[in-house]
PDB file of N, CA and C in Angstrom:
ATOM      1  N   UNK A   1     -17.081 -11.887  -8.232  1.00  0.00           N
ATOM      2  CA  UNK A   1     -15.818 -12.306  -7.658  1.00  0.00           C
ATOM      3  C   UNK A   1     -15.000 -11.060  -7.310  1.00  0.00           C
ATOM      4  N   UNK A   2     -14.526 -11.271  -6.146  1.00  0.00           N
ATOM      5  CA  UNK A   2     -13.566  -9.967  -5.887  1.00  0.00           C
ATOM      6  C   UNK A   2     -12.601 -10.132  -6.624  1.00  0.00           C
ATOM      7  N   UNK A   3     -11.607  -8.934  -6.419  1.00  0.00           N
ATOM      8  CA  UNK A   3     -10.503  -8.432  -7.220  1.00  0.00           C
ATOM      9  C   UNK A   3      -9.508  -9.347  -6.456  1.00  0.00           C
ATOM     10  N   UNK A   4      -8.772 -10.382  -6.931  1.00  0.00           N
ATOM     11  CA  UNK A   4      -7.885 -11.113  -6.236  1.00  0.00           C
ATOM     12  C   UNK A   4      -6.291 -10.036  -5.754  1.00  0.00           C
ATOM     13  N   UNK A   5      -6.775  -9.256  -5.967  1.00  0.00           N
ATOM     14  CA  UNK A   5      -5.072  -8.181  -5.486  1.00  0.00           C
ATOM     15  C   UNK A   5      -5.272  -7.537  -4.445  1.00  0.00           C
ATOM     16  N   UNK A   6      -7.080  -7.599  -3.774  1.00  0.00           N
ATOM     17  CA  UNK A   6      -6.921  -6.576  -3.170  1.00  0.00           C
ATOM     18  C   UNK A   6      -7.119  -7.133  -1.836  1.00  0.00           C
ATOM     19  N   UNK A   7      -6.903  -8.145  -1.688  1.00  0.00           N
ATOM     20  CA  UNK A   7      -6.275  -8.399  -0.139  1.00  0.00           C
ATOM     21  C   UNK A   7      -4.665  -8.389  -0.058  1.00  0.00           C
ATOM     22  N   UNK A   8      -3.736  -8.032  -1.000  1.00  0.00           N
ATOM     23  CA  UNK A   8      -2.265  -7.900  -0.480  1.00  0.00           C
ATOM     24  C   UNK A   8      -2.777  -6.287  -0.875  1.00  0.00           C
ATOM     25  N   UNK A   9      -3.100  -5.553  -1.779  1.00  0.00           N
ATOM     26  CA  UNK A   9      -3.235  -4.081  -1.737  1.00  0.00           C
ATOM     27  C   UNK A   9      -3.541  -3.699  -0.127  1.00  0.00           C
ATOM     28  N   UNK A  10      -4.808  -4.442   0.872  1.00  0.00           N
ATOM     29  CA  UNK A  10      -5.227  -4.195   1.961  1.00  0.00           C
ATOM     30  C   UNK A  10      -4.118  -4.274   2.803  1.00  0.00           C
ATOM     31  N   UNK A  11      -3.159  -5.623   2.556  1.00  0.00           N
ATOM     32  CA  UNK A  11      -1.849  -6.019   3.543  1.00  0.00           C
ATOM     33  C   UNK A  11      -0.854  -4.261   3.606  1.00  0.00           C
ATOM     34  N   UNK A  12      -0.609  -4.309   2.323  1.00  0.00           N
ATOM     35  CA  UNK A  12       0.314  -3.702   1.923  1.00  0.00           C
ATOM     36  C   UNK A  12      -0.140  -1.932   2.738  1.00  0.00           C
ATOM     37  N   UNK A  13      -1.449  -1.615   2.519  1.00  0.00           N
ATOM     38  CA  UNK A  13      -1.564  -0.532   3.461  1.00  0.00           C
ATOM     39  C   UNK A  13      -1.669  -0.830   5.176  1.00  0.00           C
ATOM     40  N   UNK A  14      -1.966  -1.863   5.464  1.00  0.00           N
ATOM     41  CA  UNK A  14      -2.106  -1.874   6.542  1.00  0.00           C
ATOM     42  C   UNK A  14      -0.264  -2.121   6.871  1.00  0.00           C
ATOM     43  N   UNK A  15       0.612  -2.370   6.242  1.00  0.00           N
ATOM     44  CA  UNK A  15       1.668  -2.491   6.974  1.00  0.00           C
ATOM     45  C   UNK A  15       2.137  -1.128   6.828  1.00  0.00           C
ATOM     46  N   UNK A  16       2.201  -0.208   6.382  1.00  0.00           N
ATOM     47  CA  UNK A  16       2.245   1.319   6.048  1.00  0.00           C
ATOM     48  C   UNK A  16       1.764   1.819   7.330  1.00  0.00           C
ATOM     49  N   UNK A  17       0.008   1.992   7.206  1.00  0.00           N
ATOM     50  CA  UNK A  17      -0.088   2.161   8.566  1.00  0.00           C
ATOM     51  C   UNK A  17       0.525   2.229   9.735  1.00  0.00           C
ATOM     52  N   UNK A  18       1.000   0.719   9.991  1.00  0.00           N
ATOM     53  CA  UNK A  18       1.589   0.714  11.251  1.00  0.00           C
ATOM     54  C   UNK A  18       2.701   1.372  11.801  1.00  0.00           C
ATOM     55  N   UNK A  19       3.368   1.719  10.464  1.00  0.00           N
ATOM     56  CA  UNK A  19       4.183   3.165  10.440  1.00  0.00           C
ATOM     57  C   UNK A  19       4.845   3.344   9.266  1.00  0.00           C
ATOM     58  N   UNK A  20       5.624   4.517   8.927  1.00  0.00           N
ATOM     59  CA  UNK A  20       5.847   4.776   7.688  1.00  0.00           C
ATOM     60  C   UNK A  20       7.291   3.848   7.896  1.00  0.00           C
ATOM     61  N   UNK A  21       7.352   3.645   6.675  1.00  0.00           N
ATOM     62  CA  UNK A  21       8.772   2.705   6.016  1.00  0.00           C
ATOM     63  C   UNK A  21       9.549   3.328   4.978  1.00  0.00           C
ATOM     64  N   UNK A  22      10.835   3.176   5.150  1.00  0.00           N
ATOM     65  CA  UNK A  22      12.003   3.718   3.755  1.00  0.00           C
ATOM     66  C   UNK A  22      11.204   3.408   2.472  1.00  0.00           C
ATOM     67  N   UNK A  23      11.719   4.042   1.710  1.00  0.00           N
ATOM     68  CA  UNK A  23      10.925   3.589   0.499  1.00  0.00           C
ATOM     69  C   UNK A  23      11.903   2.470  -0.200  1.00  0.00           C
ATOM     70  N   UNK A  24      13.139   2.433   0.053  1.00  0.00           N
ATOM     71  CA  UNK A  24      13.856   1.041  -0.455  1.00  0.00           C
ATOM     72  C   UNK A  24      13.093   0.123   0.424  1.00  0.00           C
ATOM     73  N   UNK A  25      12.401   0.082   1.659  1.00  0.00           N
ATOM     74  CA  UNK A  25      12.538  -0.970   1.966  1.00  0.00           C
ATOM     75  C   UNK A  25      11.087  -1.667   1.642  1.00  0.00           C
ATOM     76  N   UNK A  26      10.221  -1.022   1.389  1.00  0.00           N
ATOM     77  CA  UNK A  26       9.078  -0.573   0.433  1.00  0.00           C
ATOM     78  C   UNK A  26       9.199  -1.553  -1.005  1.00  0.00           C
ATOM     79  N   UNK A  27       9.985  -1.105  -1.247  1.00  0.00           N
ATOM     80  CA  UNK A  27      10.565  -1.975  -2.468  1.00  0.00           C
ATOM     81  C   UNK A  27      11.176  -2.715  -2.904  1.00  0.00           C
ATOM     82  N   UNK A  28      11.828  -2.938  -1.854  1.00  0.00           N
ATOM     83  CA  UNK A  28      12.401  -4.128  -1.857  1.00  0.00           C
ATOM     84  C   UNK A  28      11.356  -5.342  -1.617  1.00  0.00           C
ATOM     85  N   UNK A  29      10.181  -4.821  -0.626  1.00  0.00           N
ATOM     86  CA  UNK A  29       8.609  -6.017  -0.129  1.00  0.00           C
ATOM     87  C   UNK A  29       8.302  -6.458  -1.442  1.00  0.00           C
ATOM     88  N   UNK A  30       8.036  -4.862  -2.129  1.00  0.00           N
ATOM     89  CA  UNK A  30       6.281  -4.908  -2.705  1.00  0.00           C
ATOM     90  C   UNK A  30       6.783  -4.646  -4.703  1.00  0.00           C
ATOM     91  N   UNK A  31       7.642  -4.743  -4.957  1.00  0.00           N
ATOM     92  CA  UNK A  31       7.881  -4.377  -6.517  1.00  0.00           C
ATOM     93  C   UNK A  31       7.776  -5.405  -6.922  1.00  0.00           C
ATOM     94  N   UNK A  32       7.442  -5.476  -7.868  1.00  0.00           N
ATOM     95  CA  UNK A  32       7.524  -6.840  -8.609  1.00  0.00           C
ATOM     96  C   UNK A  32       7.162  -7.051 -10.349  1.00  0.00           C
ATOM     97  N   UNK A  33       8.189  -7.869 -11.295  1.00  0.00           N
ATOM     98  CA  UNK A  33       8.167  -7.849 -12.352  1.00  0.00           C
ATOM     99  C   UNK A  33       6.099  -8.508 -12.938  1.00  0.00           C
ATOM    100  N   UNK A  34       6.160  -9.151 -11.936  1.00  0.00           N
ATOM    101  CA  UNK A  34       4.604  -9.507 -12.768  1.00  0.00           C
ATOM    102  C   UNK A  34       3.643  -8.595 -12.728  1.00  0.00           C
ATOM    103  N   UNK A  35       3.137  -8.599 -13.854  1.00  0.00           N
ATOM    104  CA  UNK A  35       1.330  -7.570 -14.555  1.00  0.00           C
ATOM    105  C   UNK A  35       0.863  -7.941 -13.884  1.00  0.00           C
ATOM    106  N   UNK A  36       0.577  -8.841 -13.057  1.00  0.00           N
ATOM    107  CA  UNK A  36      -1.143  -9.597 -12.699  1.00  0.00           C
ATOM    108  C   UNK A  36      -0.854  -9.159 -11.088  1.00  0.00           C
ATOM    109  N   UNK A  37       0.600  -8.827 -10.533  1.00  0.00           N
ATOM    110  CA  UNK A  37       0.724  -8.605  -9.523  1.00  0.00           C
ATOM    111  C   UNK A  37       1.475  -7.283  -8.980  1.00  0.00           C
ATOM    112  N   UNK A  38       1.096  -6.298  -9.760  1.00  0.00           N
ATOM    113  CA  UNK A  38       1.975  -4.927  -9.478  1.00  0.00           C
ATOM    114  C   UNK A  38       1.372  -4.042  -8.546  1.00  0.00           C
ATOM    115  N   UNK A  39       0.816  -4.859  -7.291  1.00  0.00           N
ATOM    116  CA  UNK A  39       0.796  -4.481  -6.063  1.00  0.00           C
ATOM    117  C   UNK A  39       1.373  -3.136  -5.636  1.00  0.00           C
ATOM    118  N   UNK A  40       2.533  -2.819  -5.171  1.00  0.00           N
ATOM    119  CA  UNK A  40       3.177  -1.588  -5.502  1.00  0.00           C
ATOM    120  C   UNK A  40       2.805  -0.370  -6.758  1.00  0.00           C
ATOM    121  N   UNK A  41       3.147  -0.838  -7.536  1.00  0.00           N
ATOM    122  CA  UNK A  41       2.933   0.210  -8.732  1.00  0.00           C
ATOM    123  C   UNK A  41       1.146   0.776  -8.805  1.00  0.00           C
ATOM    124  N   UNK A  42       0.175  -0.327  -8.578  1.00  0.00           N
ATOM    125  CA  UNK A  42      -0.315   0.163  -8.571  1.00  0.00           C
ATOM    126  C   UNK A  42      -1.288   1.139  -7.631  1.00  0.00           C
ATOM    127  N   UNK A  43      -0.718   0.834  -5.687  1.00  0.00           N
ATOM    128  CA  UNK A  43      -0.769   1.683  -5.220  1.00  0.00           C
ATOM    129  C   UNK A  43      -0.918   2.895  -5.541  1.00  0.00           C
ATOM    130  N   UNK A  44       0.532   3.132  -5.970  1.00  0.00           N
ATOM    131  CA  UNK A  44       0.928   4.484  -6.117  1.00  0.00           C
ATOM    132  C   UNK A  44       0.287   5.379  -7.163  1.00  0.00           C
ATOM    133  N   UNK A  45       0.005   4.358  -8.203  1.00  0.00           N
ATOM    134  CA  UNK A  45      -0.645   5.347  -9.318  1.00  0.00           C
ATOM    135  C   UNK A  45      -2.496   5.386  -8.629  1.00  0.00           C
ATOM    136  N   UNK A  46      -2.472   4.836  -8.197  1.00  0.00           N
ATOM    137  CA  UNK A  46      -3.701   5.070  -7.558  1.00  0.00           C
ATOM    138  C   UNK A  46      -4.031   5.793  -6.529  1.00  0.00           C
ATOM    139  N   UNK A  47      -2.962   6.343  -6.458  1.00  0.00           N
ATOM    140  CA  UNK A  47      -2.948   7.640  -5.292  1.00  0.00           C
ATOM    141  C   UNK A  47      -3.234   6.695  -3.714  1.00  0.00           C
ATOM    142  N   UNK A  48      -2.835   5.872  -3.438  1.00  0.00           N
ATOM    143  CA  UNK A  48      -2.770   5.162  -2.201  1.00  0.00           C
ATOM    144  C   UNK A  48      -1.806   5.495  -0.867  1.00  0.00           C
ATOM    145  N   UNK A  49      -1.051   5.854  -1.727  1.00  0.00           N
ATOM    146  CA  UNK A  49       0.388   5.948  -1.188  1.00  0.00           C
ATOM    147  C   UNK A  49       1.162   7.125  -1.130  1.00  0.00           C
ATOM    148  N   UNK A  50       1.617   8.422   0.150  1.00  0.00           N
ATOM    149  CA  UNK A  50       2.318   9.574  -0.278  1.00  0.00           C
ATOM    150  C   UNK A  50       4.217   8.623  -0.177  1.00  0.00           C
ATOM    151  N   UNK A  51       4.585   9.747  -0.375  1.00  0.00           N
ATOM    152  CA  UNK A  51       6.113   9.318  -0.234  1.00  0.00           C
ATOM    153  C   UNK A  51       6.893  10.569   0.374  1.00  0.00           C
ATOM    154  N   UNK A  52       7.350  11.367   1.760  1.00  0.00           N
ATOM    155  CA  UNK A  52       7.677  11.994   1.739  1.00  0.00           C
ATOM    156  C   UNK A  52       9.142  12.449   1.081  1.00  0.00           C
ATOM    157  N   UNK A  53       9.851  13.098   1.482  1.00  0.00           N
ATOM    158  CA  UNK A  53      11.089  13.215   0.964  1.00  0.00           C
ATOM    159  C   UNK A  53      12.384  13.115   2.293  1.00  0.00           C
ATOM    160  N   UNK A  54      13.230  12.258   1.880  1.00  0.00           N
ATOM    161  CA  UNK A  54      14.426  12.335   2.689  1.00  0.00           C
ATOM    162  C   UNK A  54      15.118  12.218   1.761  1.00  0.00           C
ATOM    163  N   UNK A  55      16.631  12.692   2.616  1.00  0.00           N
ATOM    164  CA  UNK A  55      18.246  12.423   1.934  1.00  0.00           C
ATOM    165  C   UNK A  55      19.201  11.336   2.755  1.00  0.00           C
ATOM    166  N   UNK A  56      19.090   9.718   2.356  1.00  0.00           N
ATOM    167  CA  UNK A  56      19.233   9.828   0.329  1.00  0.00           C
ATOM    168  C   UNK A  56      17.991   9.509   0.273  1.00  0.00           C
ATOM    169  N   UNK A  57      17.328   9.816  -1.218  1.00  0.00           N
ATOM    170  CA  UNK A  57      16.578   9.163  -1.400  1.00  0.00           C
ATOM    171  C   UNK A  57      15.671   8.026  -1.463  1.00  0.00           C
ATOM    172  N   UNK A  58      16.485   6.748  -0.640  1.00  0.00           N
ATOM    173  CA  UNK A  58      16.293   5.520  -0.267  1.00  0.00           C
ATOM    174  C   UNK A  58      15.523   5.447   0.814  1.00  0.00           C
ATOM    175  N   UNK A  59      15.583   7.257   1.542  1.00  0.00           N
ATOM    176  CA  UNK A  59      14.984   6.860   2.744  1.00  0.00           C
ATOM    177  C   UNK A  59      13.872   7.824   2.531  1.00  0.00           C
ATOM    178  N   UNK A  60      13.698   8.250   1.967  1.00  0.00           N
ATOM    179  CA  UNK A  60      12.394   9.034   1.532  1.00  0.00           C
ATOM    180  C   UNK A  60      10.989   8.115   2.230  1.00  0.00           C
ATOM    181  N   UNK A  61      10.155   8.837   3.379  1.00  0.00           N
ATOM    182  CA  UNK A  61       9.219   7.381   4.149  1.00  0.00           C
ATOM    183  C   UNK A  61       7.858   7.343   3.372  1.00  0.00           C
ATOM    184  N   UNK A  62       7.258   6.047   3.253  1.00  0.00           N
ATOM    185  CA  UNK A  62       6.261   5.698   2.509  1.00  0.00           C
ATOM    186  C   UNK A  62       5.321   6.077   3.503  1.00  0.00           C
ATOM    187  N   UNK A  63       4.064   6.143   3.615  1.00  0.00           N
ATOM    188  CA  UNK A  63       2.593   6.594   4.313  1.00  0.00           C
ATOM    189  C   UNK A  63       1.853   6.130   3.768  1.00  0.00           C
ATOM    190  N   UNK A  64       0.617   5.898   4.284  1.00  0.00           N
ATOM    191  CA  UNK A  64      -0.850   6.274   3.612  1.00  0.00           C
ATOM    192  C   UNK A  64      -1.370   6.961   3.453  1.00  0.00           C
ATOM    193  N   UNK A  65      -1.417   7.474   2.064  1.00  0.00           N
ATOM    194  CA  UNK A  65      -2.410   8.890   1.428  1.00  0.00           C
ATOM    195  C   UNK A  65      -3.850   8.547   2.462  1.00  0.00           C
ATOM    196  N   UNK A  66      -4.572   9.851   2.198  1.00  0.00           N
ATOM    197  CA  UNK A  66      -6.430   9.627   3.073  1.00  0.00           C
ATOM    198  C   UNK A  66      -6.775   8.885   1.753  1.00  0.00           C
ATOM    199  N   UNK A  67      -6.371   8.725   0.912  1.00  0.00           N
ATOM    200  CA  UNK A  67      -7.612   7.711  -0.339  1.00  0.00           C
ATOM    201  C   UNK A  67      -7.449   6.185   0.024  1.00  0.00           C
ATOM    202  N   UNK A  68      -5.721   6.097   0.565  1.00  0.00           N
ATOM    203  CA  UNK A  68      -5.256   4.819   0.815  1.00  0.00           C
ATOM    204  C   UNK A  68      -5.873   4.325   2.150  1.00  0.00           C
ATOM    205  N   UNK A  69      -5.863   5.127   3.299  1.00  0.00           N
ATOM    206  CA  UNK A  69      -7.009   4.853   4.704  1.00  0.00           C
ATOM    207  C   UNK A  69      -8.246   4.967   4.419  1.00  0.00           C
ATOM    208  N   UNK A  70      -9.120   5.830   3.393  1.00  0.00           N
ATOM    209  CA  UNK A  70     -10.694   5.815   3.555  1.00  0.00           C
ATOM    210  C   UNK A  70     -10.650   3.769   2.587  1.00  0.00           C
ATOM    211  N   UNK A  71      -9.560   3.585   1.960  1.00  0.00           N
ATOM    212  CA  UNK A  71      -9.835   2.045   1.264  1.00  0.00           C
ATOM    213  C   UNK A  71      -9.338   1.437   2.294  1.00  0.00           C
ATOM    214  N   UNK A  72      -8.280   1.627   3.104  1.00  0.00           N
ATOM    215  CA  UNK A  72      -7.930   0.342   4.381  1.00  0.00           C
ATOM    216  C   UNK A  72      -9.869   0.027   5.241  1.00  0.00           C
ATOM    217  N   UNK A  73     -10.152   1.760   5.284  1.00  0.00           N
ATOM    218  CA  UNK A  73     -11.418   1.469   6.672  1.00  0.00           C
ATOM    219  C   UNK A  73     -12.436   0.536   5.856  1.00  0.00           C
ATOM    220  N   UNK A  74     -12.399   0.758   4.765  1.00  0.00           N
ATOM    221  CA  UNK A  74     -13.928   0.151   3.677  1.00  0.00           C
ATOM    222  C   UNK A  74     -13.363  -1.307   3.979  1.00  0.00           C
ATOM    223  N   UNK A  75     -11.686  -1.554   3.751  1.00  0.00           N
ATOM    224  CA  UNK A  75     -11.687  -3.183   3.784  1.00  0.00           C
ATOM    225  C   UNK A  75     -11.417  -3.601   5.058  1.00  0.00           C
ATOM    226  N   UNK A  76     -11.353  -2.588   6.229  1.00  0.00           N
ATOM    227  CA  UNK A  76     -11.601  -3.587   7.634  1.00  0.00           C
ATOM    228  C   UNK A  76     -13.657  -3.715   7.870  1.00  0.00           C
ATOM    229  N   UNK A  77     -14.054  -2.743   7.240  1.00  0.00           N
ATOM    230  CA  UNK A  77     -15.905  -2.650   7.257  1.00  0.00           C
ATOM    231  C   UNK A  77     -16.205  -4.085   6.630  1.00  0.00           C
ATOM    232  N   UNK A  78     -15.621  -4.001   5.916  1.00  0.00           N
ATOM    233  CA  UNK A  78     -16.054  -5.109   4.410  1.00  0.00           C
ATOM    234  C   UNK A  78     -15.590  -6.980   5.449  1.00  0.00           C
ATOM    235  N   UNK A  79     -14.614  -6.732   6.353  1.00  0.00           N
ATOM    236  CA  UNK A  79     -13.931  -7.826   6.757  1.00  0.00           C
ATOM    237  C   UNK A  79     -14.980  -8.086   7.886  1.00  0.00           C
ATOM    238  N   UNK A  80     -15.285  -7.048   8.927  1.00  0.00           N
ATOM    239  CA  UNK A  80     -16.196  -7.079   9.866  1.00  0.00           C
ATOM    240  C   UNK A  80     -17.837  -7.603   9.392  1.00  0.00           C
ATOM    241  N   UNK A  81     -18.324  -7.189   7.786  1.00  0.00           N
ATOM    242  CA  UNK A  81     -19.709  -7.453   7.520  1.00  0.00           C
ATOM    243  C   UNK A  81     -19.869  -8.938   6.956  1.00  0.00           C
ATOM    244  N   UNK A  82     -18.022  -9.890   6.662  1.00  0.00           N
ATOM    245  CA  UNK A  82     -18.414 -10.861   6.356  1.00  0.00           C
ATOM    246  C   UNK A  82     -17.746 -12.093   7.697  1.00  0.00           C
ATOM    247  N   UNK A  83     -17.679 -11.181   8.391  1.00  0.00           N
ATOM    248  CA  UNK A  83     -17.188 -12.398   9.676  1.00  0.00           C
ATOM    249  C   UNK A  83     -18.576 -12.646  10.787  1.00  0.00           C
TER     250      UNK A  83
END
């Protein structure tokens, strides 16, 4: 059985992708109090995600690390080998 998180983990980079976003606004999407769903958090500790730096800090822009695109390309491969 797949990992049930990792089609919003896939969402969540692919909306990055499409361009970088504030990091409030980042967090305001993707934080969230539930374990089973720390989507966000665990991006980041997973090295998915850079964060550059702006002033204020709210606007500091989110990206995709290359660990976070070589996992977007595996899950558009993975989407293409089961369609």
């Amino acid at each position: 059985m797949a990992d049930p998180t990792r089609a919003l983990t896939l969402q969540l980079l692919q909306s990055l992708a499409e361009r970088p976003r504030p990091y409030a606004e980042v967090l305001e999407t993707w934080r969230t109090s539930c374990p089973r769903l720390s989507i966000w958090e665990d991006a980041c500790t997973d090295g998915l995600v850079d964060c550059a730096p702006g002033s204020p800090p709210e606007l500091h822009l989110v990206t995709v690390s290359a660990r976070g695109r070589a996992l977007l390309a595996d899950g558009h491969a993975e989407g293409e080998r089961t369609n």
